[in-house]
Protein backbone atom coordinates (compact mmCIF):
# COMPACT_ATOMS: atom_id res chain seq x y z
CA UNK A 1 0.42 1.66 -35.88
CA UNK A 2 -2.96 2.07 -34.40
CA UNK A 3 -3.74 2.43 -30.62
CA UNK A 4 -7.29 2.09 -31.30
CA UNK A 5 -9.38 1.76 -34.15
CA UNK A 6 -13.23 1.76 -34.67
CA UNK A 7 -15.34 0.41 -37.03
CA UNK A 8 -19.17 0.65 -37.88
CA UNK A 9 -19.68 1.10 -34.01
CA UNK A 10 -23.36 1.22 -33.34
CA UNK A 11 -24.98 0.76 -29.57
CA UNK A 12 -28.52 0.92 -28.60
CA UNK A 13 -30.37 0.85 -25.44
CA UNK A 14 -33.74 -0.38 -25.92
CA UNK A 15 -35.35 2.14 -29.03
CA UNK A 16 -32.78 4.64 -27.94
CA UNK A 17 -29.75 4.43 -30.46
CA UNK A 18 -26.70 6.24 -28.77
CA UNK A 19 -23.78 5.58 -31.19
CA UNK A 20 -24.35 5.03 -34.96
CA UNK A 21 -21.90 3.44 -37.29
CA UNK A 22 -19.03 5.26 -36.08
CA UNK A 23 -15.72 4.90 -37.18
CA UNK A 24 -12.64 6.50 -35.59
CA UNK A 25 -8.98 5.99 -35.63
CA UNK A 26 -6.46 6.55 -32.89
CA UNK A 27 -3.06 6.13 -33.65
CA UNK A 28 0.15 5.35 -31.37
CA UNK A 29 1.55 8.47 -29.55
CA UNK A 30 -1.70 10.80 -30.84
CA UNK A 31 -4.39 12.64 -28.86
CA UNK A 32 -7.52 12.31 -29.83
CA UNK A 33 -10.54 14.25 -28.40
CA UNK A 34 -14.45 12.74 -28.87
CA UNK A 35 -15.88 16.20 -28.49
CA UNK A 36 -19.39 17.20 -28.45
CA UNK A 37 -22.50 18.05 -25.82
CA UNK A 38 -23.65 16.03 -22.95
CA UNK A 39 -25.79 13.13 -24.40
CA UNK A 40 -24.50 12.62 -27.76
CA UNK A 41 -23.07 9.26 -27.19
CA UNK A 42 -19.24 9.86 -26.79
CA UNK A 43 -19.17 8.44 -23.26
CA UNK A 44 -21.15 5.18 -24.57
CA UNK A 45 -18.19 5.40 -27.03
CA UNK A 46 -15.49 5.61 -24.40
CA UNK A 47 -17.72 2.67 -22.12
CA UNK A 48 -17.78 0.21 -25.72
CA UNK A 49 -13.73 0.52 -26.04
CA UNK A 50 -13.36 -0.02 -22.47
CA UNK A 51 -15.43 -3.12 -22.63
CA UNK A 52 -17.68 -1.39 -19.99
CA UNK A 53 -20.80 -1.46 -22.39
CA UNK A 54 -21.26 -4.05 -25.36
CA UNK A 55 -21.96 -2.88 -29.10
CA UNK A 56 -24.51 -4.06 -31.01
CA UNK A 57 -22.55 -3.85 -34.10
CA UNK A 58 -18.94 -2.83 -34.85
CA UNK A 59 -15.46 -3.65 -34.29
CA UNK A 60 -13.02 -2.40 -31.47
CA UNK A 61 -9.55 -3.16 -31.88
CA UNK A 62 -6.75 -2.10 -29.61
CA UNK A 63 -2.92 -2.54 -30.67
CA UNK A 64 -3.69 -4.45 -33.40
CA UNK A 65 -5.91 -6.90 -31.00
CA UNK A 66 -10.06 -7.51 -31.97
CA UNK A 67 -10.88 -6.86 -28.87
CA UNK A 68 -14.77 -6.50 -29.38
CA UNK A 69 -15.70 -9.37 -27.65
CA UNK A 70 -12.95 -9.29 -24.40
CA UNK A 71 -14.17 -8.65 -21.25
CA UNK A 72 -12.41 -5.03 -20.02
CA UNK A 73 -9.64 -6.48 -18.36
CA UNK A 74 -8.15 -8.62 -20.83
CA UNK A 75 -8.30 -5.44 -23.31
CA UNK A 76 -5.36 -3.81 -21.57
CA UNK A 77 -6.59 -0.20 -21.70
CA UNK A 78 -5.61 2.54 -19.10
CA UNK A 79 -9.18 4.98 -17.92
CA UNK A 80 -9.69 7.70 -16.24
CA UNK A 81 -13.08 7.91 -15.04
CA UNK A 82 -14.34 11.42 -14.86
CA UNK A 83 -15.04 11.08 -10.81
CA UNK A 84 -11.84 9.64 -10.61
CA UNK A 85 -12.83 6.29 -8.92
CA UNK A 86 -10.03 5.93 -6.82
CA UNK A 87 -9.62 2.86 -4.04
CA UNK A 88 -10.50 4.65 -1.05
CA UNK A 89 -8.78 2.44 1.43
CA UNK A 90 -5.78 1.74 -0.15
CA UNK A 91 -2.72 4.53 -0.47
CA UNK A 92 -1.84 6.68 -3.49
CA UNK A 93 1.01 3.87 -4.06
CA UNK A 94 -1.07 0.54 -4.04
CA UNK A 95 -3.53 2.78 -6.27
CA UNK A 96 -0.98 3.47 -8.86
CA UNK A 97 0.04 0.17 -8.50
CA UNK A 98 -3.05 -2.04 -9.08
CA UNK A 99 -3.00 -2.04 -12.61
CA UNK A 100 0.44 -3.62 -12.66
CA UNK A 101 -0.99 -5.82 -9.97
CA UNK A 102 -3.52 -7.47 -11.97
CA UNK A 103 -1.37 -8.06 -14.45
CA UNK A 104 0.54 -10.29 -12.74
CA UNK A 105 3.72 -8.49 -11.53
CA UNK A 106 5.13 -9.23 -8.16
CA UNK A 107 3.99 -6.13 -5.80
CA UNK A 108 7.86 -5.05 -5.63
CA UNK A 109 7.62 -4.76 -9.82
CA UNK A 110 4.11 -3.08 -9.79
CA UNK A 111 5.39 -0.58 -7.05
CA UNK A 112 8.50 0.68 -8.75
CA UNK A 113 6.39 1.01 -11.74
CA UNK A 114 4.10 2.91 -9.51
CA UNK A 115 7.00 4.90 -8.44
CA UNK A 116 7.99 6.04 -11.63
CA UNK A 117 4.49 6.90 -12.87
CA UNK A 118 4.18 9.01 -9.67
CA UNK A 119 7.08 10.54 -10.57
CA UNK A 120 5.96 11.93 -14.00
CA UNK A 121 2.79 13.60 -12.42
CA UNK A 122 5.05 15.16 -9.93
CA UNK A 123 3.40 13.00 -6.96
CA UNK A 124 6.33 10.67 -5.77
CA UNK A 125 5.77 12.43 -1.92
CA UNK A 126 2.34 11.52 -1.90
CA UNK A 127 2.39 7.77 -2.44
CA UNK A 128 1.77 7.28 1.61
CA UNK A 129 -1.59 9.32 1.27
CA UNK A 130 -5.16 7.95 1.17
CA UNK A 131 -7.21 9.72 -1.81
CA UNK A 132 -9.46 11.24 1.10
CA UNK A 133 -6.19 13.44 2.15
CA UNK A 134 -5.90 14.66 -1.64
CA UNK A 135 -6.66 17.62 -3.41
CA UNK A 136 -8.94 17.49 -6.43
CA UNK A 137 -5.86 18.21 -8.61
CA UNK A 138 -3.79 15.53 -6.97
CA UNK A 139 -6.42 12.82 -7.22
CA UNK A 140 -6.68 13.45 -11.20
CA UNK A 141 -3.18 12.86 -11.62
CA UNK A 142 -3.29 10.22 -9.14
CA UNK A 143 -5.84 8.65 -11.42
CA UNK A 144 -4.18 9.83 -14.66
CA UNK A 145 -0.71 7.87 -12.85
CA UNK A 146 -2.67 4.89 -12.11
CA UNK A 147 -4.20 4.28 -15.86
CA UNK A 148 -0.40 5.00 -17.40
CA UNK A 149 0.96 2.38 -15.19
CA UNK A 150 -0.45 -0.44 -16.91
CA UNK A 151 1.76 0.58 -19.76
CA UNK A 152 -1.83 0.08 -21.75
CA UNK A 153 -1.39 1.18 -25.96
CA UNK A 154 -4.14 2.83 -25.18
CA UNK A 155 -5.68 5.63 -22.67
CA UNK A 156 -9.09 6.65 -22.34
CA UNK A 157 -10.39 9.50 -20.79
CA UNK A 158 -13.81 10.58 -19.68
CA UNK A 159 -14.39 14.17 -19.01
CA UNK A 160 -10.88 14.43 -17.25
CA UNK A 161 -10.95 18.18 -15.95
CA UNK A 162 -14.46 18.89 -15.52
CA UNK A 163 -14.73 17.89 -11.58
CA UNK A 164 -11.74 21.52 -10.87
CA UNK A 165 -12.41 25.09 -10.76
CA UNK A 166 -11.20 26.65 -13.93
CA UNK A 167 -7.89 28.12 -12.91
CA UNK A 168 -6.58 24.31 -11.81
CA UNK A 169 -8.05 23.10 -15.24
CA UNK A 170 -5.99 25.76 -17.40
CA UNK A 171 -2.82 25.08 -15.23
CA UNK A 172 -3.61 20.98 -15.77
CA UNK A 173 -3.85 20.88 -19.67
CA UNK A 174 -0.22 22.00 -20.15
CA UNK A 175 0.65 19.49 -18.19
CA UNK A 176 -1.04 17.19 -19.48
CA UNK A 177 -0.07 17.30 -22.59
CA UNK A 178 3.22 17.27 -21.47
CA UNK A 179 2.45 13.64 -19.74
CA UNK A 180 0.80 12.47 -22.53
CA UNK A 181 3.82 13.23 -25.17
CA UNK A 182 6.13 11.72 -22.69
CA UNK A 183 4.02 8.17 -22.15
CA UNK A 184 3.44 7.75 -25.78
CA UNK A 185 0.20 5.94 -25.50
CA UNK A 186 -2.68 6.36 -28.10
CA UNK A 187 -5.56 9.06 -25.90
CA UNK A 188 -9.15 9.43 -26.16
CA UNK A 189 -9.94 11.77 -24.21
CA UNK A 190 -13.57 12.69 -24.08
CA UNK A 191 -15.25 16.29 -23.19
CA UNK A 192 -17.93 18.71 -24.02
CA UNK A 193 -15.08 21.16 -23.27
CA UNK A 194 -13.92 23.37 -26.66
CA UNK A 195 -11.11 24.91 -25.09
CA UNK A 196 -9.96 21.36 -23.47
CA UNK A 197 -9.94 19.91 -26.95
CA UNK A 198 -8.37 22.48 -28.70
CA UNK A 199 -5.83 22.43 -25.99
CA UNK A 200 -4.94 18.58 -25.57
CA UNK A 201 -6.03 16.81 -29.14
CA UNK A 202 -3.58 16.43 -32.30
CA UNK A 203 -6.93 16.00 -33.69
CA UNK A 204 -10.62 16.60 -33.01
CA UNK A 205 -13.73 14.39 -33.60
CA UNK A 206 -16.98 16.46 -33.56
CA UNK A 207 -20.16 14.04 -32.27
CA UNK A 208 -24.07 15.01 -32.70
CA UNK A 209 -27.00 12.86 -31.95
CA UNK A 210 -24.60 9.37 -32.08
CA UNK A 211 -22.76 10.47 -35.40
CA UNK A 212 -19.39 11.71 -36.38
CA UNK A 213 -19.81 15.32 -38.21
CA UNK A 214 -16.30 15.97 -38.28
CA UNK A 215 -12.61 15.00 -37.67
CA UNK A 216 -9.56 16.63 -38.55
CA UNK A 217 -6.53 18.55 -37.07
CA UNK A 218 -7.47 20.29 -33.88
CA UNK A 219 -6.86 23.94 -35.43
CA UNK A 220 -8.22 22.98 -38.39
CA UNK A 221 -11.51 22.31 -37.32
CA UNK A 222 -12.03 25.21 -35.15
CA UNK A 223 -10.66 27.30 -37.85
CA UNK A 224 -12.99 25.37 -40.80
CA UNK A 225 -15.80 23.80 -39.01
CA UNK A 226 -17.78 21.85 -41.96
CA UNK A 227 -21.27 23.15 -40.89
CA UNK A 228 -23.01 25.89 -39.05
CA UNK A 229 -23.65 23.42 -36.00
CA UNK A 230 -20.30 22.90 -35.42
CA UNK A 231 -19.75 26.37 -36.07
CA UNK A 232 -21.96 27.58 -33.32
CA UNK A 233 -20.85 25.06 -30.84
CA UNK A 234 -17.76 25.89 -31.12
CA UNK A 235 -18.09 29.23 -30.66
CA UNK A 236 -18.60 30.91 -33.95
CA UNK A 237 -21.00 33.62 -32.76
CA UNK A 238 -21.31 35.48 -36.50
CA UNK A 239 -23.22 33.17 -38.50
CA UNK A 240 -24.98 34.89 -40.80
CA UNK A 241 -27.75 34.31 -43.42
CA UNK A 242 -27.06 33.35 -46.77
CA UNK A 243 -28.76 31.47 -49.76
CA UNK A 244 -30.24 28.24 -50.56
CA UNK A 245 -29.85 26.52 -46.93
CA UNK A 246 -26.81 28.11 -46.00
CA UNK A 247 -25.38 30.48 -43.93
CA UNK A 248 -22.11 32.65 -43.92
CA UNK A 249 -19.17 32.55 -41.07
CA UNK A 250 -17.09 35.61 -40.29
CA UNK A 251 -14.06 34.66 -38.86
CA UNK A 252 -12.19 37.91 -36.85
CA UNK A 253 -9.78 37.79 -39.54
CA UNK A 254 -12.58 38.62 -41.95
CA UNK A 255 -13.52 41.90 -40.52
CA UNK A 256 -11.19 45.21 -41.32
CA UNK A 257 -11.80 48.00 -38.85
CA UNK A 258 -11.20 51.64 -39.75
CA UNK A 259 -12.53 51.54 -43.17
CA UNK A 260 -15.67 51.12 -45.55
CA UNK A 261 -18.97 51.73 -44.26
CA UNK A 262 -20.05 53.41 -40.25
CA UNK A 263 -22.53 50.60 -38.59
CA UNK A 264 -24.39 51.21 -35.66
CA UNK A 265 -23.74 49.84 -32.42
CA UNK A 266 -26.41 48.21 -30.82
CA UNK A 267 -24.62 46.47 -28.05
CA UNK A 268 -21.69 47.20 -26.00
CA UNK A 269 -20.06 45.31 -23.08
CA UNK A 270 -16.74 45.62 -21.17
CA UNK A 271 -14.82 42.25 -20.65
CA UNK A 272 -11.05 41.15 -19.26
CA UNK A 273 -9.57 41.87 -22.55
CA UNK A 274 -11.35 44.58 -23.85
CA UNK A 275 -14.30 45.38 -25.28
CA UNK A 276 -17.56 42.75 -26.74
CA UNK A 277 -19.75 45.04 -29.14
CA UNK A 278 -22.43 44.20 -31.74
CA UNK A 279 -23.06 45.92 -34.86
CA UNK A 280 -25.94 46.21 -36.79
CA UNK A 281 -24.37 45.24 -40.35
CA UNK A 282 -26.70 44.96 -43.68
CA UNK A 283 -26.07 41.18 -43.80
CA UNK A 284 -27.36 40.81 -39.85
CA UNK A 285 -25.68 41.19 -36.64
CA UNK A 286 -22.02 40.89 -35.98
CA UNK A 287 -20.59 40.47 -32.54
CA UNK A 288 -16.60 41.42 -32.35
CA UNK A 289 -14.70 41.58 -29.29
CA UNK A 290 -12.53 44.57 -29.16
CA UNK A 291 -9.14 45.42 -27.99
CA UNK A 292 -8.46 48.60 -26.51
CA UNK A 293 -6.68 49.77 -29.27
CA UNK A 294 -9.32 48.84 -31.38
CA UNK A 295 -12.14 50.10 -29.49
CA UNK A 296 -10.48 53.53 -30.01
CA UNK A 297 -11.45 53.69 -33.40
CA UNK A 298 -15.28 53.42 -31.92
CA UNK A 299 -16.94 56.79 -33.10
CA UNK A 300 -19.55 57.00 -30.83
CA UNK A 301 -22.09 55.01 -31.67
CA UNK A 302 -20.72 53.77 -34.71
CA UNK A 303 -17.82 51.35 -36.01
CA UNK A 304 -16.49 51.71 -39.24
CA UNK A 305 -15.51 48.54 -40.45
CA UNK A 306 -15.39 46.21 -43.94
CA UNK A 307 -15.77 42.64 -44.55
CA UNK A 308 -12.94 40.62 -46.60
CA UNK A 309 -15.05 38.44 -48.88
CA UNK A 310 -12.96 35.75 -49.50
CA UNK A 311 -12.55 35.11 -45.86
CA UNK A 312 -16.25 34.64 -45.60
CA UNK A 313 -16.87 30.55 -45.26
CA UNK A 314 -19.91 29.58 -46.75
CA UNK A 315 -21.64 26.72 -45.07
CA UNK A 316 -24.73 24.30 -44.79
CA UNK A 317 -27.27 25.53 -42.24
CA UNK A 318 -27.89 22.28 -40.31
CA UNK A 319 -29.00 23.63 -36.91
C-alpha cells in the first residue's frame, strides 16, 4: 500500500516551471528523501502534496485517496515545516494536540494522544512549556510530535534539521529514524542535505531543475549515481575525463595504494581523520583522503598507487 503517490506532477509560476512531470512513489512504513539543491522544486513538491500550492497538472493521492483537488486539511497529512511553525501561545501539549483537535476528538482524546506522541520523542515533561521556553532540538521534535499525532498515512518534511548546529543534527537522525520506524507512516522528507538523506531514506530521489534524475535505494545511489551531476553533488570529487561525452568515477575502493606507478603529490592537507592529498595521475587529478596508516606509505612527494579498472564507473557528463 501506498502512503503517497505522484503522478505527472507539473507546477508553474507564471513562465517559471518549478516541477515537471514528476512521478514518485511513497509507500506505507518507507522513508523517502526528495533530495537535491536549494531551488530545484522539491519544496513546491512537498507544498503540492500538502495542498499548500495547486498543480497545474498531475495527480496526488494519499492512502489510496485522489486528493489533488482537497483543500490541505481534508488531505490528512502530518508536516513539519522547516521553521517549525509552532503556536506560540499555546503549550507544548495543546500543540501536539491540535491536529487531533481538528479532527474532531474531544480535547481529553486529542490530549492523551498528545501524551503518547510526546512520549515517543522523549518530551512527556515538557508538555506545560510554551515553544518560546524550548530548545531548538526540543521544538523539532515538538513539531515532529505534533504532525505524528494526527495519525496522518503520510508525513512530510521540509528541511527538518537544517535550523541546529551540526552536532544536535547528527545526534537527531538516529533518532529519528528510530521515530519514524516506530510510527509507521509513509515520510517525505525533503533536504539539500547528502548526509541527512543517506542517513534517514530507505530510498533516495535525486531532483535538478524540476526533474527526477534518479531514485533508488539510499546506498545504492550514492554508491552508483547515474550521471556525473549527481556524482559531483553528492560528493564524488574524482570525476575524471573520458570519451565521447563521458567521464570516469573512482570510487575509494577503486584505488590500490602501495603498488604500480609513483604519482606526484600536488596537494596535501591534514583533516580529523587523517590525511586529504591530491595526486597528479595520467588520467587527471585524484583527490584521496588518507588514513594514517595509509599516509605512511607517502614517499615524500610521491604516492604509489594503481587503479582497479573494473571499479571505474563510466558515466554521461551532464554538468
Amino acid at each position: 500500500m501506498n502512503a503517497l503517490q505522484l503522478t505527472g506532477l507539473s507546477k508553474r509560476f507564471g513562465a517559471v516551471t518549478a516541477v515537471q512531470d514528476l512521478s514518485l512513489k511513497v509507500a506505507a512504513g518507507e522513508t523517502v528523501a526528495l533530495l537535491g539543491p536549494s531551488g530545484c522544486g522539491k519544496s513546491t513538491v512537498l507544498r503540492c502534496v500538502a495542498g499548500l500550492e495547486r498543480p497545474n497538472a498531475g495527480r496526488v493521492e494519499v492512502g489510496q485517496r485522489d486528493v489533488t483537488e482537497l483543500p490541505p486539511e481534508a488531505r490528512h497529512v502530518g508536516l513539519v515545516f522547516q521553521d517549525y511553525a509552532l503556536f506560540p501561545h499555546l503549550n507544548v501539549l495543546s500543540n501536539v494536540a491540535y491536529g487531533p483537535r481538528m479532527r474532531g476528538k474531544t480535547r481529553a482524546h486529542a490530549e492523551a494522544q498528545a501524551r503518547q506522541t510526546l512520549a515517543l520523542v522523549g518530551l512527556e515533561t515538557l508538555e506545560g512549556r510554551r515553544p518560546a521556553q524550548l530548545s531548538g532540538g526540543q521544538a523539532q521534535r515538538v513539531a515532529l510530535a505534533r504532525a505524528v499525532a494526527t495519525g496522518s498515512p503520510l508525513l512530510l518534511l521540509d528541511e527538518p534539521l537544517s535550523n541546529l548546529d551540526e552536532q544536535l543534527r547528527a545526534r537527531l537522525r538516529a533518532d529519528l529514524r528510530a521515530l519514524f520506524a516506530r510510527v509507521g507512516a509513509g515520510v517525505l522528507i525533503v533536504t539539500h542535505d547528502q548526509r541527512e538523506a543517506l542517513a534517514l531514506a530507505h530510498r533516495v530521489a535525486v531532483m535538478r531543475a524540476g526533474r527526477l534524475i534518479q531514485v533508488g535505494g539510499a546506498q545504492e545511489v550514492f554508491a552508483q549515481p547515474a550521471t556525473a551531476w549527481v556524482a559531483a553533488f553528492l560528493g564524488h570529487t574524482n570525476l575524471l575525463p573520458a570519451s565521447s561525452g563521458e567521464v570516469l568515477l573512482v570510487p575509494e575502493n577503486a584505488v590500490r595504494l602501495g603498488e604500480g606507478e609513483a604519482l606526484p603529490v600536488v596537494t596535501r592537507q591534514t583533516t580529523g581523520a587523517g590525511l586529504e592529498v591530491t595526486v597528479r595521475h595520467p588520467l587527471g587529478p585524484l583527490t584521496l583522503h588518507l588514513s594514517p596508516r595509509e599516509a605512511a606509505q607517502l614517499e615524500g612527494d610521491t604516492l604509489r598507487l594503481s587503479l582497479t579498472p573494473p571499479r571505474l564507473l563510466p558515466l554521461p557528463d551532464d554538468r
